[in-house]
PDB file of N, CA and C in Angstrom:
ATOM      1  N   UNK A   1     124.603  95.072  57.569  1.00  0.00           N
ATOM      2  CA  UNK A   1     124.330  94.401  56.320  1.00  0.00           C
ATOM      3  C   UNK A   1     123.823  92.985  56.607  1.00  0.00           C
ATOM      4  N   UNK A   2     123.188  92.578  55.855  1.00  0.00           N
ATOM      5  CA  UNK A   2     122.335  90.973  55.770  1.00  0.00           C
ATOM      6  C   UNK A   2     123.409  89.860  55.698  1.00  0.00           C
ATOM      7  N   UNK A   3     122.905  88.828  57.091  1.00  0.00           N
ATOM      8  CA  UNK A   3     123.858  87.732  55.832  1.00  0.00           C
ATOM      9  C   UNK A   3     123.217  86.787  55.104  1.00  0.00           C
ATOM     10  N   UNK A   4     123.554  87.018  53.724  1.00  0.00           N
ATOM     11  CA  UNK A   4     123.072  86.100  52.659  1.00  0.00           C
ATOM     12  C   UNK A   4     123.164  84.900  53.185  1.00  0.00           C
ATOM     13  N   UNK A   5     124.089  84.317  53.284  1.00  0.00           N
ATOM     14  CA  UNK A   5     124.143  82.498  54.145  1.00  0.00           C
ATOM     15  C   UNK A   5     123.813  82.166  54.973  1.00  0.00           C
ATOM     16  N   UNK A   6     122.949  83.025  55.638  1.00  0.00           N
ATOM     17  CA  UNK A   6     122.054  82.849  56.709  1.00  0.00           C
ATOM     18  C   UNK A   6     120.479  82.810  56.380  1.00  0.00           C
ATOM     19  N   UNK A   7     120.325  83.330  55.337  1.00  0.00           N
ATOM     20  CA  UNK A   7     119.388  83.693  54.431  1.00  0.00           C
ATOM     21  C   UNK A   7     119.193  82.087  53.355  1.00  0.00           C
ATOM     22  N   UNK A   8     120.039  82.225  52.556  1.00  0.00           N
ATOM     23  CA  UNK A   8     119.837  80.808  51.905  1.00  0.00           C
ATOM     24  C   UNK A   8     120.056  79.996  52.820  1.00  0.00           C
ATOM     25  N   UNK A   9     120.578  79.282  54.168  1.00  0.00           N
ATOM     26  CA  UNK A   9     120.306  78.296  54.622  1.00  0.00           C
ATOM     27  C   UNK A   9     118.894  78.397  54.932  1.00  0.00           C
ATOM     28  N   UNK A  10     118.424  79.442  55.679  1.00  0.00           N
ATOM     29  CA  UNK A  10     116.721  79.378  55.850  1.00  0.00           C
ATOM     30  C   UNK A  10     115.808  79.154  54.442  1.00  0.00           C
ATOM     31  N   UNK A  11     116.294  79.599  53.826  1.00  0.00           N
ATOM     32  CA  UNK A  11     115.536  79.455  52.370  1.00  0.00           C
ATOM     33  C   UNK A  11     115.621  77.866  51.853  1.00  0.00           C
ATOM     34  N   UNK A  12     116.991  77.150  52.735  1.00  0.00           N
ATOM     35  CA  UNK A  12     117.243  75.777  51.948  1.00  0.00           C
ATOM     36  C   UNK A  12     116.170  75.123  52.525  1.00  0.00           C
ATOM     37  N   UNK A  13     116.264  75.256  54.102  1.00  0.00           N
ATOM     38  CA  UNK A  13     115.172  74.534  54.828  1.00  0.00           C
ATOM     39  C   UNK A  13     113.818  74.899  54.816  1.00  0.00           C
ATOM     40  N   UNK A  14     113.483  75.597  53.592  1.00  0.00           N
ATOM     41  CA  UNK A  14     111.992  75.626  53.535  1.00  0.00           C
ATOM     42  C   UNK A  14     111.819  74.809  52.606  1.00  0.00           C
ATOM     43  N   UNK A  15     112.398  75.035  51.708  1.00  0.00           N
ATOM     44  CA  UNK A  15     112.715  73.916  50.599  1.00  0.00           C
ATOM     45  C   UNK A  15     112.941  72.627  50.950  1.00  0.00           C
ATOM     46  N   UNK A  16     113.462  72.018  51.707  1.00  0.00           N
ATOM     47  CA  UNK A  16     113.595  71.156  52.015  1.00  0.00           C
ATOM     48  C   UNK A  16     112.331  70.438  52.714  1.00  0.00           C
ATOM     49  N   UNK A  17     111.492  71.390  53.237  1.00  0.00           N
ATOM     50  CA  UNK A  17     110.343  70.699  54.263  1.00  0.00           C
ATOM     51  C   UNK A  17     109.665  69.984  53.364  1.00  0.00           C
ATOM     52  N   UNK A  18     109.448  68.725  54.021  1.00  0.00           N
ATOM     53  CA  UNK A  18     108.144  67.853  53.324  1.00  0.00           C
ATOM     54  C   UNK A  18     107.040  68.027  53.684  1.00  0.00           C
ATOM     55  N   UNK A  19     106.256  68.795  52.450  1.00  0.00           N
ATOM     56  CA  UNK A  19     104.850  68.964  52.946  1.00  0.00           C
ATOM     57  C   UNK A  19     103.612  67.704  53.170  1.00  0.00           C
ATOM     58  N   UNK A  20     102.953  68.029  54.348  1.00  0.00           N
ATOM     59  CA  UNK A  20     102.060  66.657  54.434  1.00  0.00           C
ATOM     60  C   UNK A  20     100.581  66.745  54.018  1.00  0.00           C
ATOM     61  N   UNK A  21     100.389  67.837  53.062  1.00  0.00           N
ATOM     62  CA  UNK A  21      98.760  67.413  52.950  1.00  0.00           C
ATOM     63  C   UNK A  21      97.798  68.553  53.480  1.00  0.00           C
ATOM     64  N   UNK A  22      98.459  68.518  54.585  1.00  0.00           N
ATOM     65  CA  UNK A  22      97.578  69.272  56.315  1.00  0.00           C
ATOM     66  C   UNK A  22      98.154  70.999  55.627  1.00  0.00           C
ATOM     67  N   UNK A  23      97.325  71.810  54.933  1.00  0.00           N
ATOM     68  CA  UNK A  23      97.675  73.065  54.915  1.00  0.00           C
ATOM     69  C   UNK A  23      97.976  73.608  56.361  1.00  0.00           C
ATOM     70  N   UNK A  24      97.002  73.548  56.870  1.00  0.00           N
ATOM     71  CA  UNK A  24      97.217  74.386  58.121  1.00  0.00           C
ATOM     72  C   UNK A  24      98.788  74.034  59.123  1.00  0.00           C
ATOM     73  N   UNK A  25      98.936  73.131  59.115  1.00  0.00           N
ATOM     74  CA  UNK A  25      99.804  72.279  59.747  1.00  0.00           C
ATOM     75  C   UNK A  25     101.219  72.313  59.045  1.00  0.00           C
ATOM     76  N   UNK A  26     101.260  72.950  57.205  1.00  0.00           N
ATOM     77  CA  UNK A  26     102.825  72.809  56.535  1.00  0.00           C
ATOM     78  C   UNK A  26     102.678  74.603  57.070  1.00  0.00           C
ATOM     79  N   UNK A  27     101.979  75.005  56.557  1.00  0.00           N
ATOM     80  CA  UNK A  27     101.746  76.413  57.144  1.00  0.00           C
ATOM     81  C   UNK A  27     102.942  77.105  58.196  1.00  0.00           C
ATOM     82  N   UNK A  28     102.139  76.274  59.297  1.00  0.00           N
ATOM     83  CA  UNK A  28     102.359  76.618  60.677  1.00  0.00           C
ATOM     84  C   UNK A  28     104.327  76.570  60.513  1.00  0.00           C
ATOM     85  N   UNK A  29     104.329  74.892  60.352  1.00  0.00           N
ATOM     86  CA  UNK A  29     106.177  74.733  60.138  1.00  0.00           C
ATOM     87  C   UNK A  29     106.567  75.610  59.207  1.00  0.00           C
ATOM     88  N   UNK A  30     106.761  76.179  58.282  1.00  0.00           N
ATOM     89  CA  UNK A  30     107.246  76.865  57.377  1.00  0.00           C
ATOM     90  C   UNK A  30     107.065  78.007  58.258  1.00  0.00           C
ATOM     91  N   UNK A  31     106.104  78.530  58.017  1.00  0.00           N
ATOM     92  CA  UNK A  31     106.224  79.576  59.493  1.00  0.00           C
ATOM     93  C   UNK A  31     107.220  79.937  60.394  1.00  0.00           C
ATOM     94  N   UNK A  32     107.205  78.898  61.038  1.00  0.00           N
ATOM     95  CA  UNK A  32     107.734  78.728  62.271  1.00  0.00           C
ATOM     96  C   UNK A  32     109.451  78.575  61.757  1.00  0.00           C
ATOM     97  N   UNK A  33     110.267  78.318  60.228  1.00  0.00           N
ATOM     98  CA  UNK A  33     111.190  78.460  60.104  1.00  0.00           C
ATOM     99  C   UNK A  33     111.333  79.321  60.244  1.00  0.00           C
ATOM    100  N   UNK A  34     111.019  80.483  59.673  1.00  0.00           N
ATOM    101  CA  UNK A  34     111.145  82.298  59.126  1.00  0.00           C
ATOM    102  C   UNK A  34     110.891  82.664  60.937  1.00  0.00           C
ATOM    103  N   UNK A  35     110.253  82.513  61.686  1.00  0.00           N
ATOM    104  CA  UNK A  35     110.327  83.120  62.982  1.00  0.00           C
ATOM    105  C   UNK A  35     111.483  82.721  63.592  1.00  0.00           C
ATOM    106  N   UNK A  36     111.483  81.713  63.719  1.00  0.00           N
ATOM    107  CA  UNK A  36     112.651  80.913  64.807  1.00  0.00           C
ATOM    108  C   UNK A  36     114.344  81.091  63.861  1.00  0.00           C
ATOM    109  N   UNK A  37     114.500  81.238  62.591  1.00  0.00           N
ATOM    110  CA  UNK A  37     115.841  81.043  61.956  1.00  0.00           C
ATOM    111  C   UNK A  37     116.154  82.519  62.133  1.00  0.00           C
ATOM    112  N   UNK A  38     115.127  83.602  61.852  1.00  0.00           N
ATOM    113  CA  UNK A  38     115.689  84.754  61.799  1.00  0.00           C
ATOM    114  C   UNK A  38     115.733  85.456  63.099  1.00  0.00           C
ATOM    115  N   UNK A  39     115.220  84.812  63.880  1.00  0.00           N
ATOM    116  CA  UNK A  39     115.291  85.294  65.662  1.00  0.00           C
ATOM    117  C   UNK A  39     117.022  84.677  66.304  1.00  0.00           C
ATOM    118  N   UNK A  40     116.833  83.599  65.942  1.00  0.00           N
ATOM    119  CA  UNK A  40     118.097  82.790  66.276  1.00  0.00           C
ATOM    120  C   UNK A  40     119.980  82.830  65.644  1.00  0.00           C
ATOM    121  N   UNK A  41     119.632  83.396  64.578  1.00  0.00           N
ATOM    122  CA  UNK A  41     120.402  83.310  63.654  1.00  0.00           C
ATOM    123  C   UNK A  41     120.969  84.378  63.347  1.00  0.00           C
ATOM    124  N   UNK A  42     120.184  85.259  63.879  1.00  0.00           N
ATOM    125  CA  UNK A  42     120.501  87.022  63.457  1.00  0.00           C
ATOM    126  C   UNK A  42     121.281  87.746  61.987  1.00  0.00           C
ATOM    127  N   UNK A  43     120.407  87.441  61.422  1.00  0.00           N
ATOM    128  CA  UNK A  43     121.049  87.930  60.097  1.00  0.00           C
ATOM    129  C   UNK A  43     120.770  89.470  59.936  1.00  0.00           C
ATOM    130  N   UNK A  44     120.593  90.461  60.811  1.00  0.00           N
ATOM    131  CA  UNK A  44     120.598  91.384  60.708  1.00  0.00           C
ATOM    132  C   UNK A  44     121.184  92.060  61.830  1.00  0.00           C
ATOM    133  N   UNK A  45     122.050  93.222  62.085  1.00  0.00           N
ATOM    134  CA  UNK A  45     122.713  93.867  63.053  1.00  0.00           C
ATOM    135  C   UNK A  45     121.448  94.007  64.453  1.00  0.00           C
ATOM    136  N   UNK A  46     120.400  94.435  63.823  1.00  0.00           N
ATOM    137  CA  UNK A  46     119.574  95.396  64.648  1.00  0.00           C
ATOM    138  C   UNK A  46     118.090  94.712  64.202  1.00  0.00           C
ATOM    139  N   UNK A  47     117.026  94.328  65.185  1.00  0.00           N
ATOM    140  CA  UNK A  47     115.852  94.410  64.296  1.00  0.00           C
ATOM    141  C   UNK A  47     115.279  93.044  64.060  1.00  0.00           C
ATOM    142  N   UNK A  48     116.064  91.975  64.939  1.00  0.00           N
ATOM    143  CA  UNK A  48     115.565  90.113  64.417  1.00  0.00           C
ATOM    144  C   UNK A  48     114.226  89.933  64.535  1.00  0.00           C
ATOM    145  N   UNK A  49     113.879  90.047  65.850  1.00  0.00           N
ATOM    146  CA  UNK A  49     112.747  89.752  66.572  1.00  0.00           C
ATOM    147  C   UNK A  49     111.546  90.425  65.821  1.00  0.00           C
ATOM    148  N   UNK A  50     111.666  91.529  65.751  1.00  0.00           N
ATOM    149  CA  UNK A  50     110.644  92.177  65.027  1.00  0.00           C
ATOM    150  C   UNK A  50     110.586  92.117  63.222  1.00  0.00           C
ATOM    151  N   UNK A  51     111.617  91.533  62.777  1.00  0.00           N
ATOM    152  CA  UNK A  51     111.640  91.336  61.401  1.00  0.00           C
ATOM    153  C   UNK A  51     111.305  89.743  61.242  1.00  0.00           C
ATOM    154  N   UNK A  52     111.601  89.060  62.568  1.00  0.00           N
ATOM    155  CA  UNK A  52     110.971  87.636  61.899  1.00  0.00           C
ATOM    156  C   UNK A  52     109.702  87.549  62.411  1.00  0.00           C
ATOM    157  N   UNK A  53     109.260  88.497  62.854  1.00  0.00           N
ATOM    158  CA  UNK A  53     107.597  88.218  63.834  1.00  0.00           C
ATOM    159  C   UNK A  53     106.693  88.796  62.230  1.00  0.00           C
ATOM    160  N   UNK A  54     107.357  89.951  61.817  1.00  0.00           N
ATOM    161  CA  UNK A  54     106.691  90.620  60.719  1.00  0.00           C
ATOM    162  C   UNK A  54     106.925  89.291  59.386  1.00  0.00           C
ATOM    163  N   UNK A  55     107.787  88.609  59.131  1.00  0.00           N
ATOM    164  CA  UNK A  55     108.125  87.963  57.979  1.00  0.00           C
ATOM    165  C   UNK A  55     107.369  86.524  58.144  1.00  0.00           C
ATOM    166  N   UNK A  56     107.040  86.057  59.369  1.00  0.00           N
ATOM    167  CA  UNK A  56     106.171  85.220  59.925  1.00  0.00           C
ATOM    168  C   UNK A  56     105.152  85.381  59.628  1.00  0.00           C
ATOM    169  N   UNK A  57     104.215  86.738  60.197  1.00  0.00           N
ATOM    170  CA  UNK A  57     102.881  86.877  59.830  1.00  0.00           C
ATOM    171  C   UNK A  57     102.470  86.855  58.301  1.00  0.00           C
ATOM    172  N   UNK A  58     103.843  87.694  57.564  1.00  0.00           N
ATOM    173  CA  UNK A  58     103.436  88.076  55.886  1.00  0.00           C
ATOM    174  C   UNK A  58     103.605  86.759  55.473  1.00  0.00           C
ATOM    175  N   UNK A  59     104.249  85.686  55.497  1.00  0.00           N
ATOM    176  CA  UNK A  59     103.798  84.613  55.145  1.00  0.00           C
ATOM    177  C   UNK A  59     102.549  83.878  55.462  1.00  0.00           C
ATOM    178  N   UNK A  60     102.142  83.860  56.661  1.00  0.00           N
ATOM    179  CA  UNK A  60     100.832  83.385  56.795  1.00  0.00           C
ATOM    180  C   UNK A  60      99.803  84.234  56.229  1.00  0.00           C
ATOM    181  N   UNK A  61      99.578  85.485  56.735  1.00  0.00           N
ATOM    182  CA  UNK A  61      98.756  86.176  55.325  1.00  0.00           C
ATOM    183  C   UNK A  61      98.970  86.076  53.998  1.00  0.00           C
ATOM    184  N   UNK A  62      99.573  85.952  53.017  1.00  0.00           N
ATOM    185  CA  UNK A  62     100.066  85.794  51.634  1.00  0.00           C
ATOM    186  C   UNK A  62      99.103  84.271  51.467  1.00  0.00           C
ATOM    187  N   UNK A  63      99.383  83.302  52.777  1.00  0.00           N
ATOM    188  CA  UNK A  63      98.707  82.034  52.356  1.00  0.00           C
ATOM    189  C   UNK A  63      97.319  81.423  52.754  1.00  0.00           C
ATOM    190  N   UNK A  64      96.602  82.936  53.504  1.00  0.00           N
ATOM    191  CA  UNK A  64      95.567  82.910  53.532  1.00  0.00           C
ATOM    192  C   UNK A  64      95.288  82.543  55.244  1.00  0.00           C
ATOM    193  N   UNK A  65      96.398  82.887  55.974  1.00  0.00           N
ATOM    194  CA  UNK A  65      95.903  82.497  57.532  1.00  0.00           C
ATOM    195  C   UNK A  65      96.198  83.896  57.986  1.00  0.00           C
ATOM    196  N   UNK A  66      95.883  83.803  59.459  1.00  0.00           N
ATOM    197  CA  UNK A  66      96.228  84.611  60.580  1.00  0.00           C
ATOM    198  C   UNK A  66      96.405  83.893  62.134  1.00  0.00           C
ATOM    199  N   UNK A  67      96.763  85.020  62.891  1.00  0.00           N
ATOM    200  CA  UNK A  67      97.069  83.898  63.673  1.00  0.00           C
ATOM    201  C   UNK A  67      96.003  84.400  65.278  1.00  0.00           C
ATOM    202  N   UNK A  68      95.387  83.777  66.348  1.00  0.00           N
ATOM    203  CA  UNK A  68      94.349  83.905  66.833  1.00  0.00           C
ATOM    204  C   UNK A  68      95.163  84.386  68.477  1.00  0.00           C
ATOM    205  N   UNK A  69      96.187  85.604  68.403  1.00  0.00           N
ATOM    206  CA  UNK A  69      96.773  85.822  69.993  1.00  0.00           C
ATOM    207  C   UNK A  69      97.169  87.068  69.555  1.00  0.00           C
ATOM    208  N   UNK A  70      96.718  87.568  71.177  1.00  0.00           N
ATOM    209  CA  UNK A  70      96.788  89.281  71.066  1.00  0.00           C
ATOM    210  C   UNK A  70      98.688  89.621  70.982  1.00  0.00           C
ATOM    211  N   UNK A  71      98.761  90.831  70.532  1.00  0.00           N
ATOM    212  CA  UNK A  71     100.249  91.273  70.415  1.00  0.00           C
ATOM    213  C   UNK A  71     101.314  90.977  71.495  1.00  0.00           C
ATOM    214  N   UNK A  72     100.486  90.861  73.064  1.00  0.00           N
ATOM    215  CA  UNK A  72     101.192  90.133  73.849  1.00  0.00           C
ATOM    216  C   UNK A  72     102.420  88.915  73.707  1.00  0.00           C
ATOM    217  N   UNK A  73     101.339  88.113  72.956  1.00  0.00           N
ATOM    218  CA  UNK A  73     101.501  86.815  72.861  1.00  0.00           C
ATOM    219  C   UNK A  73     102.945  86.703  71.580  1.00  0.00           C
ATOM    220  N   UNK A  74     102.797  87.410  70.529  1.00  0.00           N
ATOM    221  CA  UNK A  74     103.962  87.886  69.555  1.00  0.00           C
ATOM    222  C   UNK A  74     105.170  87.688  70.582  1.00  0.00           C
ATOM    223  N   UNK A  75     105.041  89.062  71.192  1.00  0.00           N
ATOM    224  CA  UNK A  75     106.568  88.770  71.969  1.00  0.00           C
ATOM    225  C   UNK A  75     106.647  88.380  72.893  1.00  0.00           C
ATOM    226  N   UNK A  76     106.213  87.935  73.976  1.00  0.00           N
ATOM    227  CA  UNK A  76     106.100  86.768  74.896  1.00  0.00           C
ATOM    228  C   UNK A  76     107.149  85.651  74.022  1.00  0.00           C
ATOM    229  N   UNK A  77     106.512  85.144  72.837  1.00  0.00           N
ATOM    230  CA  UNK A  77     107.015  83.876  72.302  1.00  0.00           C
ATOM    231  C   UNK A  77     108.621  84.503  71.716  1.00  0.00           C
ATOM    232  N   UNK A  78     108.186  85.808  71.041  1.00  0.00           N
ATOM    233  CA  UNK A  78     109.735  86.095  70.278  1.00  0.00           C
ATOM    234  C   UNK A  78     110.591  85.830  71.579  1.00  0.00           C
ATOM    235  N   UNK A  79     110.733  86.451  72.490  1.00  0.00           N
ATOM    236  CA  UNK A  79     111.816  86.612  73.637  1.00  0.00           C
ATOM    237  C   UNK A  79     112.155  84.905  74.428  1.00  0.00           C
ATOM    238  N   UNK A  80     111.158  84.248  74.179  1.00  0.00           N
ATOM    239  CA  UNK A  80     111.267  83.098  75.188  1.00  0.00           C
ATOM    240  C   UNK A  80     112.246  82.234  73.903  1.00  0.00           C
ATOM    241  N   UNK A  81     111.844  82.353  72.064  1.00  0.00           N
ATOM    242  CA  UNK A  81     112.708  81.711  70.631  1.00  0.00           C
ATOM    243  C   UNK A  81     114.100  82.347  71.317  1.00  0.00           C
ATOM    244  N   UNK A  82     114.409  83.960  71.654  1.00  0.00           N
ATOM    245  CA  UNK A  82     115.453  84.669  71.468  1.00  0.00           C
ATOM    246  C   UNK A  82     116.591  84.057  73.116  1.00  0.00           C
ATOM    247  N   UNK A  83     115.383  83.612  74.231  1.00  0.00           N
ATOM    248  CA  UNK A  83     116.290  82.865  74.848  1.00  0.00           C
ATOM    249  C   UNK A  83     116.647  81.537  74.960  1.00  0.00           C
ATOM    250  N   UNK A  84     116.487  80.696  74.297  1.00  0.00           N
ATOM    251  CA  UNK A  84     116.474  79.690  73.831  1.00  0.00           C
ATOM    252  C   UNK A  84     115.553  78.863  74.974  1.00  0.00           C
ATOM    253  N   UNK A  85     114.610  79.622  75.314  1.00  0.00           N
ATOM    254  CA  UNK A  85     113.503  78.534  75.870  1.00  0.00           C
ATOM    255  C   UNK A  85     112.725  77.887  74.976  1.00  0.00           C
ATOM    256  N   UNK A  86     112.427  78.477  73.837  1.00  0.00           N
ATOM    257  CA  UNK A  86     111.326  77.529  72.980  1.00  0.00           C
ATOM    258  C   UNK A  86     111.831  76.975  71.727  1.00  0.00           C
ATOM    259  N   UNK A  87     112.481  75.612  71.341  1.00  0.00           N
ATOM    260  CA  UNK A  87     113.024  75.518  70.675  1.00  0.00           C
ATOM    261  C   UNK A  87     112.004  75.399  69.624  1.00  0.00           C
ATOM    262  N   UNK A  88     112.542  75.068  68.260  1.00  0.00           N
ATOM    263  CA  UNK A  88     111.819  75.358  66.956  1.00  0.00           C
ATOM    264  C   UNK A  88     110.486  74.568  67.035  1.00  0.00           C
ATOM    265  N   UNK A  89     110.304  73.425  67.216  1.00  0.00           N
ATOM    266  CA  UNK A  89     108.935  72.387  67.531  1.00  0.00           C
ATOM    267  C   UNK A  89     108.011  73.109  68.343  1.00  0.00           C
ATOM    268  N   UNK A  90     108.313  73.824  69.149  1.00  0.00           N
ATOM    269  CA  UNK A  90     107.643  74.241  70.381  1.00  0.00           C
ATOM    270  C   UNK A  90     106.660  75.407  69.400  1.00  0.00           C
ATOM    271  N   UNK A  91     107.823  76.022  68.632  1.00  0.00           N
ATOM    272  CA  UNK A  91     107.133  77.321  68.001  1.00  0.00           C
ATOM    273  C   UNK A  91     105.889  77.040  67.058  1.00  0.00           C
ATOM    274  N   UNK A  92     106.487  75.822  66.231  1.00  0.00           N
ATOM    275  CA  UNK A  92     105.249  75.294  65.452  1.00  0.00           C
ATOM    276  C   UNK A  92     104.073  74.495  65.785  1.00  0.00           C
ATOM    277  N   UNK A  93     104.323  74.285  67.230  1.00  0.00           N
ATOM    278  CA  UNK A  93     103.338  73.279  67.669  1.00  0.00           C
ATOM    279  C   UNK A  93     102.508  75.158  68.159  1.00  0.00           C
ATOM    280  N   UNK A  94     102.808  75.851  68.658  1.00  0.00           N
ATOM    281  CA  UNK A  94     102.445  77.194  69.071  1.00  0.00           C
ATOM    282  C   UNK A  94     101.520  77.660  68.139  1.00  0.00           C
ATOM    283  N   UNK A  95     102.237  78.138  66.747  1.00  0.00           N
ATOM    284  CA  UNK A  95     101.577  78.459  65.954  1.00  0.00           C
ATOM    285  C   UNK A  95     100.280  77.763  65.181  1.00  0.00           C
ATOM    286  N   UNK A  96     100.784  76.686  65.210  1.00  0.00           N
ATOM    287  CA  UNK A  96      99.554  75.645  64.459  1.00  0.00           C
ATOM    288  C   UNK A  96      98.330  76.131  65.655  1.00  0.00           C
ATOM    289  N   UNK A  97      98.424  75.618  66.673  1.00  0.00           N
ATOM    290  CA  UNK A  97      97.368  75.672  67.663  1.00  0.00           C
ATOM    291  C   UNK A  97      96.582  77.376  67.457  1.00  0.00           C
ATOM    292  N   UNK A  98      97.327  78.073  66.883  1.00  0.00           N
ATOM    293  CA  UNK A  98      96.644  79.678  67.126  1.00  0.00           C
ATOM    294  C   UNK A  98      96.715  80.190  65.399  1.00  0.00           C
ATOM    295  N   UNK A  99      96.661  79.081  64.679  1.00  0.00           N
ATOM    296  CA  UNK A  99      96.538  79.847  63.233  1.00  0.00           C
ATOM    297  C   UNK A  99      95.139  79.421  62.627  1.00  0.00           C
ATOM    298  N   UNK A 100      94.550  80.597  62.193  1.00  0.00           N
ATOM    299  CA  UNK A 100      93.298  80.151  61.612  1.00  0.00           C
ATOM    300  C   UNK A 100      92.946  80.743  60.349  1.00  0.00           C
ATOM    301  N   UNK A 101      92.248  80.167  59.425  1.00  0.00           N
ATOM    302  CA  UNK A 101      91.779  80.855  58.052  1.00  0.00           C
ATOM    303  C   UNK A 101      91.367  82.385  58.354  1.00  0.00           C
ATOM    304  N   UNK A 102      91.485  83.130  57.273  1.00  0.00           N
ATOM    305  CA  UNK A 102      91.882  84.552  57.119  1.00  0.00           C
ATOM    306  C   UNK A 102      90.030  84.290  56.515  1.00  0.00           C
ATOM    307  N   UNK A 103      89.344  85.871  56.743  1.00  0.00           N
ATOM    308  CA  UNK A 103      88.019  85.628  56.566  1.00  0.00           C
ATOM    309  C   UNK A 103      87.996  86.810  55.456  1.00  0.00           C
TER     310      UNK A 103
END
């Protein structure tokens, strides 16, 4: 089962982000919450990695991006969030650099 309070804290801190202007750039951070909170945080028994890689992308599609790295590159990054090599900055500085308008 889900945990809800793991869920609304990620939901608080999207809310909370101050957006700067830079679409591409609030994008990327908001992003990069939903990958890194639900990789880290495990609000689900079974299934993080691949539910925050999927909940990652559907947000950037919904807002009109994609992101420019082969499937490799997906989990390469999930596993390095899941061992705590890449902390949250790392992910959004990641993503920004490889997100581009949806054509």
């Amino acid at each position: 089962m889900p945990s809800k309070g793991k869920f609304d804290f990620m939901l608080s801190k999207i809310r909370a982000k101050k957006l700067t202007g830079d679409t591409k750039r609030d994008a990327a951070y908001i992003a990069a919450i939903y990958w890194y909170d639900i990789i880290v945080n495990h609000p689900f028994t079974d299934g993080n990695k691949r539910t925050a890689t999927e909940a990652m992308n559907l947000f950037l599609r919904v807002n009109g991006f994609e992101l420019d790295t082969p499937p490799n590159g997906f989990i390469y990054t999930s596993l390095k969030i899941a061992n705590g090599d890449m902390p949250y900055a790392k992910v959004a500085e990641w993503l920004q650099s490889r997100i581009k308008v949806m054509k």
